[in-house]
Protein backbone atom coordinates (compact mmCIF):
# COMPACT_ATOMS: atom_id res chain seq x y z
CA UNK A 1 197.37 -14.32 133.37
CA UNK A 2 196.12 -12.07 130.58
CA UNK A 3 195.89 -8.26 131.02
CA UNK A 4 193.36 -6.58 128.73
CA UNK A 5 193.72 -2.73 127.67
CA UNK A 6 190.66 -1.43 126.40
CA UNK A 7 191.77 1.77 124.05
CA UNK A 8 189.26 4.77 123.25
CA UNK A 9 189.94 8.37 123.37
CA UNK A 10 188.22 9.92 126.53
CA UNK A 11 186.03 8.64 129.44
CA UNK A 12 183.41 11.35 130.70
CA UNK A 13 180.62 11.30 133.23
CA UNK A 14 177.88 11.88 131.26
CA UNK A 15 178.39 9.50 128.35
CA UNK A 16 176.92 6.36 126.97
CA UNK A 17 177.11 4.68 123.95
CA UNK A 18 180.86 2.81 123.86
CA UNK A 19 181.80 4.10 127.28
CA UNK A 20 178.83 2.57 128.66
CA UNK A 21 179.37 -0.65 127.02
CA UNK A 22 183.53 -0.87 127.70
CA UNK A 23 182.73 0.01 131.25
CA UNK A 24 179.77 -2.76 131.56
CA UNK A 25 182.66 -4.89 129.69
CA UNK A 26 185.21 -4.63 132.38
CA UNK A 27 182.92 -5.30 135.37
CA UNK A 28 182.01 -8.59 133.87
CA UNK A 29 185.77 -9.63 132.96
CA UNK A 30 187.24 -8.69 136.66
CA UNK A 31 184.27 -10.87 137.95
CA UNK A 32 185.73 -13.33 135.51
CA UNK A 33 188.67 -12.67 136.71
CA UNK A 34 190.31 -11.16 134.11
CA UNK A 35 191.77 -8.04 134.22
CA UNK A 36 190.61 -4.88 131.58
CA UNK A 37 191.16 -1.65 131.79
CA UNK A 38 190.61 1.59 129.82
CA UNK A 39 193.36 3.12 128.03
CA UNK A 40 192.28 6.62 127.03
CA UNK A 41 194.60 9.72 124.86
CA UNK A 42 192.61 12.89 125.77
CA UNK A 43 193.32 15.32 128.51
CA UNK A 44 191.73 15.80 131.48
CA UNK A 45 193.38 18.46 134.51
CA UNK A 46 190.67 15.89 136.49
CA UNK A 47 191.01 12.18 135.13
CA UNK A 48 190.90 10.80 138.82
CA UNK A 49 188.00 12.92 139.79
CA UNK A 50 186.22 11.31 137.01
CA UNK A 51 186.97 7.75 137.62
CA UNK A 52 186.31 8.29 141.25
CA UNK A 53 182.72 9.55 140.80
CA UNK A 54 181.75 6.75 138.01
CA UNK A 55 182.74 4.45 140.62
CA UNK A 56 180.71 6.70 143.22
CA UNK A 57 177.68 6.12 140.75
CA UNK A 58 178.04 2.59 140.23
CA UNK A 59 178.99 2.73 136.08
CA UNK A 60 182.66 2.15 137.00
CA UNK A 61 183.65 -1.24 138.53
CA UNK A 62 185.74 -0.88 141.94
CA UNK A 63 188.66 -2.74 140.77
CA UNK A 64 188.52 -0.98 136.64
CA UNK A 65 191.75 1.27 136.06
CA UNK A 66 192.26 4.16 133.84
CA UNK A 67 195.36 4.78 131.87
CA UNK A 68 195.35 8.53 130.45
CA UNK A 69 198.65 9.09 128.33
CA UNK A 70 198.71 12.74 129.84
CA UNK A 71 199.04 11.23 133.31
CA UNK A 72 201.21 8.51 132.01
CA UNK A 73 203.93 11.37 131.23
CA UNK A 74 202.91 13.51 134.04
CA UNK A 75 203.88 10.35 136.51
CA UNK A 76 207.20 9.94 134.33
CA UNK A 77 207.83 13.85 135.39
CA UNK A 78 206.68 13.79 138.62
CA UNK A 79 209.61 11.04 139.56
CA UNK A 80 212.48 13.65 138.39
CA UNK A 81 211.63 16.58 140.95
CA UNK A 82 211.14 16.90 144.43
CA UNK A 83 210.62 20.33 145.15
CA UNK A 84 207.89 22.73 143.48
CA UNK A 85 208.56 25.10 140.76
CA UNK A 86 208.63 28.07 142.11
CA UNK A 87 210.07 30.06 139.46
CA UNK A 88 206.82 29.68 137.30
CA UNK A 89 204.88 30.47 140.19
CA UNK A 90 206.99 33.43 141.09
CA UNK A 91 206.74 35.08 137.46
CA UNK A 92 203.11 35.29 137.35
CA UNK A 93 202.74 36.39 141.24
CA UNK A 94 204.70 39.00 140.22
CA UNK A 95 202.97 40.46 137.23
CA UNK A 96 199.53 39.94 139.51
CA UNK A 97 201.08 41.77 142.73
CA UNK A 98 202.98 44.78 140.57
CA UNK A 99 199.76 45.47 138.71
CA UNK A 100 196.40 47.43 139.46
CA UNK A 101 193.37 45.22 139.83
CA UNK A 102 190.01 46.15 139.21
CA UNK A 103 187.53 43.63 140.31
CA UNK A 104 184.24 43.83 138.68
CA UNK A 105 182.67 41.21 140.47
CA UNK A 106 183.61 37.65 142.69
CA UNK A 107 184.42 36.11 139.46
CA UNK A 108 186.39 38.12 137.32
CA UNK A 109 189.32 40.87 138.05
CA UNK A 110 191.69 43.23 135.81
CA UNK A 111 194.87 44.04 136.20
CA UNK A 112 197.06 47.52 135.00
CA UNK A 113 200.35 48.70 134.60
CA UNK A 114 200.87 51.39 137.49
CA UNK A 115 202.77 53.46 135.39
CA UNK A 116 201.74 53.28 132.27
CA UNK A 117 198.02 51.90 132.36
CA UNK A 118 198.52 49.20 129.84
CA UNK A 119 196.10 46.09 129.86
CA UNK A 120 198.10 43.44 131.41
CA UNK A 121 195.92 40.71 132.99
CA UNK A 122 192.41 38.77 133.08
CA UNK A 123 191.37 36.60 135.82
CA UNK A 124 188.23 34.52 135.64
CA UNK A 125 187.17 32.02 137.95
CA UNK A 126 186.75 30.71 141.41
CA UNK A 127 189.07 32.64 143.34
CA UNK A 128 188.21 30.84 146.75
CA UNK A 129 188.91 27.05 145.23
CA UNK A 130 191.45 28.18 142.75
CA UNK A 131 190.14 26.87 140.14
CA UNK A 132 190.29 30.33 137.73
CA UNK A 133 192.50 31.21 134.51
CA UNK A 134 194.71 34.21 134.24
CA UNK A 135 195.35 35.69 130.67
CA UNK A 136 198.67 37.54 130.19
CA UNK A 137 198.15 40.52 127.20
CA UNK A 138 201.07 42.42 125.55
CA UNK A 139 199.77 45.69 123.20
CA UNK A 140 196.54 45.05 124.10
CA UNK A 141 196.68 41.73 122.69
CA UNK A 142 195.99 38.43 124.55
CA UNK A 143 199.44 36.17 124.72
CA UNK A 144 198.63 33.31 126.85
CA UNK A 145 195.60 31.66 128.99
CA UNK A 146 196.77 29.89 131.84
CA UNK A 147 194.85 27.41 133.87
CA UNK A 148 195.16 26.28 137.57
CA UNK A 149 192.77 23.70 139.14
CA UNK A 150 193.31 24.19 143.23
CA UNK A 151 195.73 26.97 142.71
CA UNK A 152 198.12 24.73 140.79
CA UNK A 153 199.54 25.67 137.16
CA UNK A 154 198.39 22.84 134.65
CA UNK A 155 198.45 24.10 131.44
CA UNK A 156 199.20 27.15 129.14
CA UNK A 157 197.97 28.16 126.15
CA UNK A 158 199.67 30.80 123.55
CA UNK A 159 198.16 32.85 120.76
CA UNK A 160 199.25 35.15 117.97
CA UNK A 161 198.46 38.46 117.12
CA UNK A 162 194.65 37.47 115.80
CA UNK A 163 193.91 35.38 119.05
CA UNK A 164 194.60 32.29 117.36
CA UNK A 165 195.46 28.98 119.70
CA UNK A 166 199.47 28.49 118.42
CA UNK A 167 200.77 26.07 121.09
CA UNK A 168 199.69 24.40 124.69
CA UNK A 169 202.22 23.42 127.67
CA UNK A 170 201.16 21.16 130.31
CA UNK A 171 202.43 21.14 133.41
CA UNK A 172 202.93 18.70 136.20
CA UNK A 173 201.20 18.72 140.02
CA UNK A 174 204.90 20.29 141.10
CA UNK A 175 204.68 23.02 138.28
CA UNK A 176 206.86 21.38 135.61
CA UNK A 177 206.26 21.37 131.93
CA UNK A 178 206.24 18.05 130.97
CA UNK A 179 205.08 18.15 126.96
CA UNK A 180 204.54 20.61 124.31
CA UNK A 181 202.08 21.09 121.16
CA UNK A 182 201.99 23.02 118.40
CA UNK A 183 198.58 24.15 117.33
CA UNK A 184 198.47 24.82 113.29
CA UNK A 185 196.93 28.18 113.45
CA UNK A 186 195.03 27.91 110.21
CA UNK A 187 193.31 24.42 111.07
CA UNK A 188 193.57 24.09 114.67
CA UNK A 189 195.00 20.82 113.97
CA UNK A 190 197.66 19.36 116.47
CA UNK A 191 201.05 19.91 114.75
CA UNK A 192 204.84 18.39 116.36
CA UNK A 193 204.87 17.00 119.69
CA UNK A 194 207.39 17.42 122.60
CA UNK A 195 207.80 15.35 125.30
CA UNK A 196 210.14 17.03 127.62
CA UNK A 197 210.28 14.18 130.19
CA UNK A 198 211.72 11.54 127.67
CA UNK A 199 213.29 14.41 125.66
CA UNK A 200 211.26 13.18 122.41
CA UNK A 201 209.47 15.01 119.74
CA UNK A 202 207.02 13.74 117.58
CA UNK A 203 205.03 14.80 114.39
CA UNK A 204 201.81 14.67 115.20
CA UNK A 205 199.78 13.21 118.22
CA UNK A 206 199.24 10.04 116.57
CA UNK A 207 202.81 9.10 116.73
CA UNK A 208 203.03 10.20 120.66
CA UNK A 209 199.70 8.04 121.05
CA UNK A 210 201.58 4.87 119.89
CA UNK A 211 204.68 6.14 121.81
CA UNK A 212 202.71 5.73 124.91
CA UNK A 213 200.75 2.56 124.18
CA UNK A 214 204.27 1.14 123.53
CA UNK A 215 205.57 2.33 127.25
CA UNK A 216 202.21 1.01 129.14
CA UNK A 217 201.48 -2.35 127.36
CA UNK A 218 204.68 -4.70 127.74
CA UNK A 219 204.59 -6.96 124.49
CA UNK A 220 203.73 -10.37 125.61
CA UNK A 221 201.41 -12.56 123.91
CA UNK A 222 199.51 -12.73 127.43
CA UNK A 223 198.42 -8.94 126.96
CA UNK A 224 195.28 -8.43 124.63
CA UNK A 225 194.55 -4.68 123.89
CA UNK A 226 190.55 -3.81 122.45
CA UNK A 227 190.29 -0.96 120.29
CA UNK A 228 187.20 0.23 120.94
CA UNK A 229 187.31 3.56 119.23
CA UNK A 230 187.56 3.54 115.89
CA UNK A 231 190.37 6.72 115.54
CA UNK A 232 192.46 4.45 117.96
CA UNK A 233 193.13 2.15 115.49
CA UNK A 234 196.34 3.39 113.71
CA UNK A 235 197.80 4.49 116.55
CA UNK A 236 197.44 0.86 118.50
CA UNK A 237 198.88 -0.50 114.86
CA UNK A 238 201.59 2.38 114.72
CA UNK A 239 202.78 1.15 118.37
CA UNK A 240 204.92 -1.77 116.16
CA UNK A 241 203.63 -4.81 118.90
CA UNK A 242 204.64 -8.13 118.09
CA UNK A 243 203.19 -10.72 120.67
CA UNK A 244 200.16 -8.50 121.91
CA UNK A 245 197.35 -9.91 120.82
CA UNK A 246 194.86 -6.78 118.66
CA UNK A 247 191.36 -6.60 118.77
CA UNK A 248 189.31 -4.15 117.19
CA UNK A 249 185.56 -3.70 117.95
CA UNK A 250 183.24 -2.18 115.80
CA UNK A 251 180.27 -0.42 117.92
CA UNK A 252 178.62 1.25 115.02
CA UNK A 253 177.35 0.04 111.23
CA UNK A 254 180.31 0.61 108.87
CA UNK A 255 177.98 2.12 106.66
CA UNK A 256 176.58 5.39 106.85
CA UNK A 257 172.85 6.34 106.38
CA UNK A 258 173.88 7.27 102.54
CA UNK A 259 174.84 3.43 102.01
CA UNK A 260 178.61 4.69 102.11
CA UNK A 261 181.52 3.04 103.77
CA UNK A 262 182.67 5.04 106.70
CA UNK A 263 186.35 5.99 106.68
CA UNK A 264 187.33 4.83 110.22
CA UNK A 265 185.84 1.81 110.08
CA UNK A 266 186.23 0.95 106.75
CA UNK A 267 190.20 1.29 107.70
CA UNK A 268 189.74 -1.34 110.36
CA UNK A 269 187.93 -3.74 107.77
CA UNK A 270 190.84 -3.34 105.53
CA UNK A 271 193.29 -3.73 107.09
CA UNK A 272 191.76 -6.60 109.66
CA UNK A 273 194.42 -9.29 108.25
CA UNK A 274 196.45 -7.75 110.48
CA UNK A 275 194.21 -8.28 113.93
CA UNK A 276 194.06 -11.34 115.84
CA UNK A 277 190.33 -10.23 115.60
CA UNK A 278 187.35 -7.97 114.18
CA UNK A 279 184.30 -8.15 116.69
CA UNK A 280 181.08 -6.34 115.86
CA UNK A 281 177.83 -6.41 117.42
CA UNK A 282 175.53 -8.60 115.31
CA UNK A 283 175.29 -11.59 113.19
CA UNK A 284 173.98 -10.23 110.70
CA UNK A 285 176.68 -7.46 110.50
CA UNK A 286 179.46 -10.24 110.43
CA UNK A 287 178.05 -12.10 107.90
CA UNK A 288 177.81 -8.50 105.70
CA UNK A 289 181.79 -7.60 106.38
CA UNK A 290 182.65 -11.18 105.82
CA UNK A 291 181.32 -11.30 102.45
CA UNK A 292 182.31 -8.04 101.60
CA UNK A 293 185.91 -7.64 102.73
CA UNK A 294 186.80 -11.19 102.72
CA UNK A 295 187.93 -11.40 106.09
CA UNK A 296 187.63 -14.96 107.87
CA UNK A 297 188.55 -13.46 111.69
CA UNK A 298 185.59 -11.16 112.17
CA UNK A 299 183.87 -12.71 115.50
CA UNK A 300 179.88 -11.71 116.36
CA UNK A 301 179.50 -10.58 120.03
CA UNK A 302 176.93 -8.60 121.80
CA UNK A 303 177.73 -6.12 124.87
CA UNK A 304 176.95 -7.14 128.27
CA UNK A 305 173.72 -6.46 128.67
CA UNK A 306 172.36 -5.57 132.28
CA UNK A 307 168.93 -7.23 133.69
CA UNK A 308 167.57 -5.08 136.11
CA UNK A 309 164.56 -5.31 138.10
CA UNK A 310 161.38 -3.99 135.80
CA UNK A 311 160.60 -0.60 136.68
CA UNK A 312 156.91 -0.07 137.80
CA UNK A 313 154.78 2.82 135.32
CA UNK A 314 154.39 5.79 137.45
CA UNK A 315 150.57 6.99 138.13
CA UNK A 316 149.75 9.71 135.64
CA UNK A 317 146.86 10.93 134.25
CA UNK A 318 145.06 9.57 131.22
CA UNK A 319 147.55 10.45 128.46
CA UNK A 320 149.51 7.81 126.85
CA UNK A 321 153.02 8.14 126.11
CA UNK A 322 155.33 7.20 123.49
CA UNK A 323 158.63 7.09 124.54
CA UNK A 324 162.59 7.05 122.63
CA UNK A 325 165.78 7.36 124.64
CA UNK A 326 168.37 8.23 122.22
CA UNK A 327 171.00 10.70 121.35
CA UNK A 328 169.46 13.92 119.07
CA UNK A 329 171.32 13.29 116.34
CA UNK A 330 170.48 13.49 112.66
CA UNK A 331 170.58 9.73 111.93
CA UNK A 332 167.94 8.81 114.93
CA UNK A 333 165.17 9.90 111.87
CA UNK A 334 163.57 12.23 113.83
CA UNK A 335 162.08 13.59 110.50
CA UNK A 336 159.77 10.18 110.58
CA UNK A 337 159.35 10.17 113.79
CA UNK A 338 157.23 13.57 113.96
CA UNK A 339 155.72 12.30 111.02
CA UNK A 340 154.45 9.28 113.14
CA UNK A 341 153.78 11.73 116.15
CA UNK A 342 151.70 13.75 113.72
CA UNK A 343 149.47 10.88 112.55
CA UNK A 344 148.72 9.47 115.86
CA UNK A 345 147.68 12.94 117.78
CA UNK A 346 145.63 13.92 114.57
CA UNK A 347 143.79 10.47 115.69
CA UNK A 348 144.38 10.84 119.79
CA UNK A 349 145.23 14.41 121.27
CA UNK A 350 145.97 12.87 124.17
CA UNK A 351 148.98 10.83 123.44
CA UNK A 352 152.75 12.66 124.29
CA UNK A 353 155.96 11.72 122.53
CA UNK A 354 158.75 12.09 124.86
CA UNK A 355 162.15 11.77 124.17
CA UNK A 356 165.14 11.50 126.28
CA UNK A 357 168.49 12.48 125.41
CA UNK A 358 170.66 15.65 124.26
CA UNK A 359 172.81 16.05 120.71
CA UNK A 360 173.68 18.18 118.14
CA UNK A 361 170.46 17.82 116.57
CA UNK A 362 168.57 19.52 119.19
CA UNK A 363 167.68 22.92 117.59
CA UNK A 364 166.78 21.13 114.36
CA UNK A 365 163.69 18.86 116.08
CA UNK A 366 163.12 21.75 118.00
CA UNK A 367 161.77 23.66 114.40
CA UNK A 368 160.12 20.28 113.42
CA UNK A 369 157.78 20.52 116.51
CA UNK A 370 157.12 24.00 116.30
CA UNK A 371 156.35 23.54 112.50
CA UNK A 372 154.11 20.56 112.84
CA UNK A 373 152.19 22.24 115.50
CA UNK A 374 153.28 19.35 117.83
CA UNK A 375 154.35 21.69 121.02
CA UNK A 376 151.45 19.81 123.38
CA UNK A 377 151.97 16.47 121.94
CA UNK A 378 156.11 16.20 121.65
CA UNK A 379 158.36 17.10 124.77
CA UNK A 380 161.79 16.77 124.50
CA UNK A 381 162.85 15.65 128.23
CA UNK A 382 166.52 16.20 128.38
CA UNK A 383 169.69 13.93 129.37
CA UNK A 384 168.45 11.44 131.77
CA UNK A 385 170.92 9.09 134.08
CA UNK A 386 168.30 6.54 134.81
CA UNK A 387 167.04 5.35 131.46
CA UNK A 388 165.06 2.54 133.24
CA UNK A 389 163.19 5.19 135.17
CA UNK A 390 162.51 6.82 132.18
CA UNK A 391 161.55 3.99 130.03
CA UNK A 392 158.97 3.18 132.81
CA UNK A 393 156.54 6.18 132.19
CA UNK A 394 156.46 4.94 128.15
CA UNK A 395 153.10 2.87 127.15
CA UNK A 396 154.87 2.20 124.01
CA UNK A 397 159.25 2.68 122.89
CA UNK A 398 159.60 3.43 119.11
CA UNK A 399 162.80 4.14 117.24
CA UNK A 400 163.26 5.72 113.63
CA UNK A 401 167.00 5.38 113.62
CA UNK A 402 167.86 5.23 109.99
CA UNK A 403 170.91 3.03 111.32
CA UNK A 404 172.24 0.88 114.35
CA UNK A 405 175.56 -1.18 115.55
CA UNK A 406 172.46 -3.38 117.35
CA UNK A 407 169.91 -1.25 119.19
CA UNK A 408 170.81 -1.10 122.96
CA UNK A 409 168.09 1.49 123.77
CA UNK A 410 165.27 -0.81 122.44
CA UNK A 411 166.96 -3.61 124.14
CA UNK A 412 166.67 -1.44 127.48
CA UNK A 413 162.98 -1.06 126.55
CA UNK A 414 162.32 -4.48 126.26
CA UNK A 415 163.68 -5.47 129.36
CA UNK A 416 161.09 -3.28 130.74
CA UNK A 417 158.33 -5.12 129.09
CA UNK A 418 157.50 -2.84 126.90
CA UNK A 419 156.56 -3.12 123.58
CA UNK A 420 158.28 -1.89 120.72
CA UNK A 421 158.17 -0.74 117.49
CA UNK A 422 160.89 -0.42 115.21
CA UNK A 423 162.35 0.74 111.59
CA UNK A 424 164.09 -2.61 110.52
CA UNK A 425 167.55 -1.35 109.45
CA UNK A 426 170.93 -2.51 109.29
CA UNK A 427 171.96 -3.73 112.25
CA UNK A 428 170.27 -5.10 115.30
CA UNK A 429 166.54 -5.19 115.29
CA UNK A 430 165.77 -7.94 113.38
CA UNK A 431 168.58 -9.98 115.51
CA UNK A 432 166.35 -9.89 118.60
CA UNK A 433 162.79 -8.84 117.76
CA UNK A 434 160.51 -11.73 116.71
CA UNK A 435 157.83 -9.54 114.53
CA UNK A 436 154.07 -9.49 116.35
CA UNK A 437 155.54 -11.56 118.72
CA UNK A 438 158.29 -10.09 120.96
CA UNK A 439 157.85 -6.41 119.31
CA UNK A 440 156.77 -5.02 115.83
CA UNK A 441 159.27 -4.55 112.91
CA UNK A 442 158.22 -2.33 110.21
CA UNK A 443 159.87 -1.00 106.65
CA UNK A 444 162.44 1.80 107.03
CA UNK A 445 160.45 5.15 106.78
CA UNK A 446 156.72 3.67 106.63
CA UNK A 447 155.84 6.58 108.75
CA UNK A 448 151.88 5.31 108.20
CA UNK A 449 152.40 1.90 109.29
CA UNK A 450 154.21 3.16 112.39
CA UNK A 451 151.86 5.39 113.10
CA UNK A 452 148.79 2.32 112.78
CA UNK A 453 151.19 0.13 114.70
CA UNK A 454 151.28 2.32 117.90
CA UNK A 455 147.78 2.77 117.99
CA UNK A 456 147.04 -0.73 118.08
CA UNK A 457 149.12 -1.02 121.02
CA UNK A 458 147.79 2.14 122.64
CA UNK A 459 144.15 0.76 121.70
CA UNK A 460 145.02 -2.70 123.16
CA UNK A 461 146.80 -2.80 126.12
CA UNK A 462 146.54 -6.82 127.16
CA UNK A 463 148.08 -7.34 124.02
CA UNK A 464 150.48 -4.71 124.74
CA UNK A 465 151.23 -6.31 128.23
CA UNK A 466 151.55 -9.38 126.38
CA UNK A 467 154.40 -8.10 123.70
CA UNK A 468 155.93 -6.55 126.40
CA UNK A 469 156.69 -9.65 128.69
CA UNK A 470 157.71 -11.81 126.10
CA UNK A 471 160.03 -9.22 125.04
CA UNK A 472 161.80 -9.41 128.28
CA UNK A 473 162.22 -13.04 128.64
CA UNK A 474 163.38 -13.24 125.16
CA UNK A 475 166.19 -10.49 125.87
CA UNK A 476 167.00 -12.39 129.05
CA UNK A 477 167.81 -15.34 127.14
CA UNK A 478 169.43 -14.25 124.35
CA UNK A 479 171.57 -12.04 126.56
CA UNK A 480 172.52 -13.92 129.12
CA UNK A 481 175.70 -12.67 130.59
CA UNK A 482 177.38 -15.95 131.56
CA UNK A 483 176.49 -16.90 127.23
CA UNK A 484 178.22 -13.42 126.39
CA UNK A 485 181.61 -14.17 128.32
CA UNK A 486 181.79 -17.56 127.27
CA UNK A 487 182.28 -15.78 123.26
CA UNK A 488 184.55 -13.64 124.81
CA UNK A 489 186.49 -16.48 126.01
CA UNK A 490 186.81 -18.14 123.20
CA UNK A 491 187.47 -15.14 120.97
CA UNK A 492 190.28 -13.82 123.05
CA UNK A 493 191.68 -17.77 123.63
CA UNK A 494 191.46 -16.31 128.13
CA UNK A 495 192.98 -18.21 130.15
């Protein structure tokens, strides 16, 4: 039977994009009856809390696993004691108990020297759960932060003299240091590694990464490990397999909205020869890297895509809405977009841009709005968990991204029949929208043409209706899931 390890650096709650798509990935396999799982390097004091409430909320399949290297070695320390620490705990129940506090409120409390006054101790937190930290000073100066998560000791953190992060320890659930970093102080870079459980040190996390893909995945050929992040990708090479069959999948366009290669996943592309495979989203994308990097193992496979029930438009008064869910990030082209918002409401007052999603980019659309004089006419909503709830209060879905690894948002909007209008960039639009017929497609930044587009659709809402069902039953058939895990079949040779 195979066993398939699906590697990325961290699984969160509130993320979609990859996580989203490896998560959708493994439901479909285990009903396929093939086991995946995640694989994931980052740390997390509450990995299991995580898992258990993606499962709660349905994103997480029932049977999916999660392998974190930090509980990897945690579990590997865990089986050498018995009995708690208590000389760790003793040390800093001592300093708290022989000190002064001062509480200034429920949260946060300060601790003295009784006999000379000195500044010894900070605690901040939730004193009743014990979830809180406790900073140790010395002159004055802050020397450690330590954490506990229900009054147990997970993991401290040191500092020099200027309160800059020099090393972490983490600790198992029995209060037992299990592994080591250095922090360069200059960089905040991670520096040497050591693992105190296998009595191992290692130069930089990359090489600990690989030394713990090496002790999870057993190397038979039967095993097939999926990078899906792109910064995995030396680290799975690094771990020196030899019947595992590698996988890399490329979420994202491999170049950048300047028409440069990206580093990470230029890496993968050149050094591919040495994958069993290079899977990307698109056709058209293969075809590209193909031609380009001479590679004759580079496979075309979209996610799973969900079909879920369409999503009736909430009553509301007369204004018309034109909807985007996507990240705020600079490469969404939010610049055209109020471009396109400012056209249209100079024509209708009444129409609303609303956009769902959080980023980076946040402050900066903020200023466009206010600059444009847009505040009535462009509401950014927030994060939203249901994007099908969301999509159903759009008349109309546009997207300015300036570049796409296919375009699942407008996908989502098209299973809601509703029609869309899109920038045609690299990658993903023109795979799945028939132009006029399915959705529109126009030239990258032809903010006017947009602009004319929407109100066409806004104007004429039969044809709108129109657009919008065939858009569904084309996605429907395109996407089929049962077409989708046949590729995956034959990519990965399942048995």
């Amino acid at each position: 039977m195979n066993n398939i390890y699906m590697v990325f650096f961290d699984l969160g709650l509130n993320k979609g994009g990859i996580t989203s798509a490896v998560l959708n990935r493994s439901r479909y396999f285990y009903k396929n009856s093939y086991p995946a799982d995640i694989v994931t390097f980052d740390y997390k004091y509450n990995s299991s809390k995580v898992v258990k409430e993606l499962k709660k909320s349905g994103k997480m399949y029932s049977e999916t696993k999660l392998f974190n290297m930090f509980d990897f070695f945690e579990s590997r320390s865990l089986v050498t004691h018995s009995e708690k620490n208590q000389f760790l705990y003793d040390y800093y129940d001592h300093l708290l108990n022989e000190s002064l506090c001062i509480v200034q409120d429920e949260k946060i409390s300060r601790y003295f020297s009784k006999t000379t006054g000195e500044y010894l101790l900070y605690k901040k937190g939730n004193f009743e759960t014990g979830n809180y930290v406790l900073d140790r000073f010395e002159n004055n100066q802050r020397k450690e932060r330590v954490y506990y998560r229900k009054n147990v000791l997970k993991r401290i953190k040191e500092y020099d003299y200027k309160n800059r992060l020099i090393s972490e320890r983490f600790f198992d659930e029995l209060g037992f240091p299990f592994l080591r970093r250095n922090i360069n102080r200059e960089t905040g870079k991670v520096g040497k590694i050591y693992l105190l459980t296998d009595n191992k040190q290692f130069e930089n996390s990359s090489e600990l990464c690989s030394y713990f893909l090496s002790g999870l995945i057993e190397d038979r050929s039967e095993n097939i490990i999926i990078c899906d992040g792109p910064g995995s990708f030396p680290k799975i090479l690094a771990a020196g397999f030899t019947y595992v069959k590698k996988y890399a999948f490329i979420h994202t366009n491999h170049i950048n909205v300047r028409n440069k290669e990206k580093n990470k996943e230029t890496y993968i592309l050149k050094n591919g020869d040495q994958l069993d495979g290079v899977i990307v989203l698109t056709e058209s994308q293969k075809n590209d890297i193909i031609r380009d990097y001479n590679l004759n193992n580079v496979s075309a496979i979209s996610n799973f895509i969900e079909i879920p029930d369409v999503v009736n438009k909430p009553n509301n008064d007369s204004k018309k809405i034109v909807g985007m869910v996507s990240r705020l990030v600079e490469n969404k082209g939010f610049v055209y977009l109020i471009e396109v918002a400012k056209i249209v409401t100079s024509i209708y007052s009444n129409v609303s841009f609303n956009i769902y999603g959080e980023g980076e980019y946040r402050s900066r659309v903020e200023e466009l709005i206010q600059e444009n004089g847009l505040e009535n006419n462009f509401k950014l909503m927030g994060y939203t968990n249901d994007p099908n709830k969301a999509i159903s209060e759009f008349d109309c879905v546009v997207s300015t991204s300036q570049i796409e690894g296919q375009g699942l948002s407008i996908i989502e909007a098209m299973l809601q029949q509703k029609p869309v209008v899109v920038f045609n960039v690299r990658y993903g639009p023109s795979d799945f929208i028939k132009h006029e017929q399915n959705g529109i497609l126009i030239e990258n930044k032809d903010t006017e043409k947009m602009a004319n587009d929407i109100i066409y659709l806004l104007e004429n809402e039969e044809t709108a209706k129109k657009m919008g069902k065939q858009a569904r039953e084309d996605i429907i058939k395109q996407y089929r899931p049962e077409l989708i895990m046949q590729q995956w079949e034959k990519v990965l040779d399942l048995q």
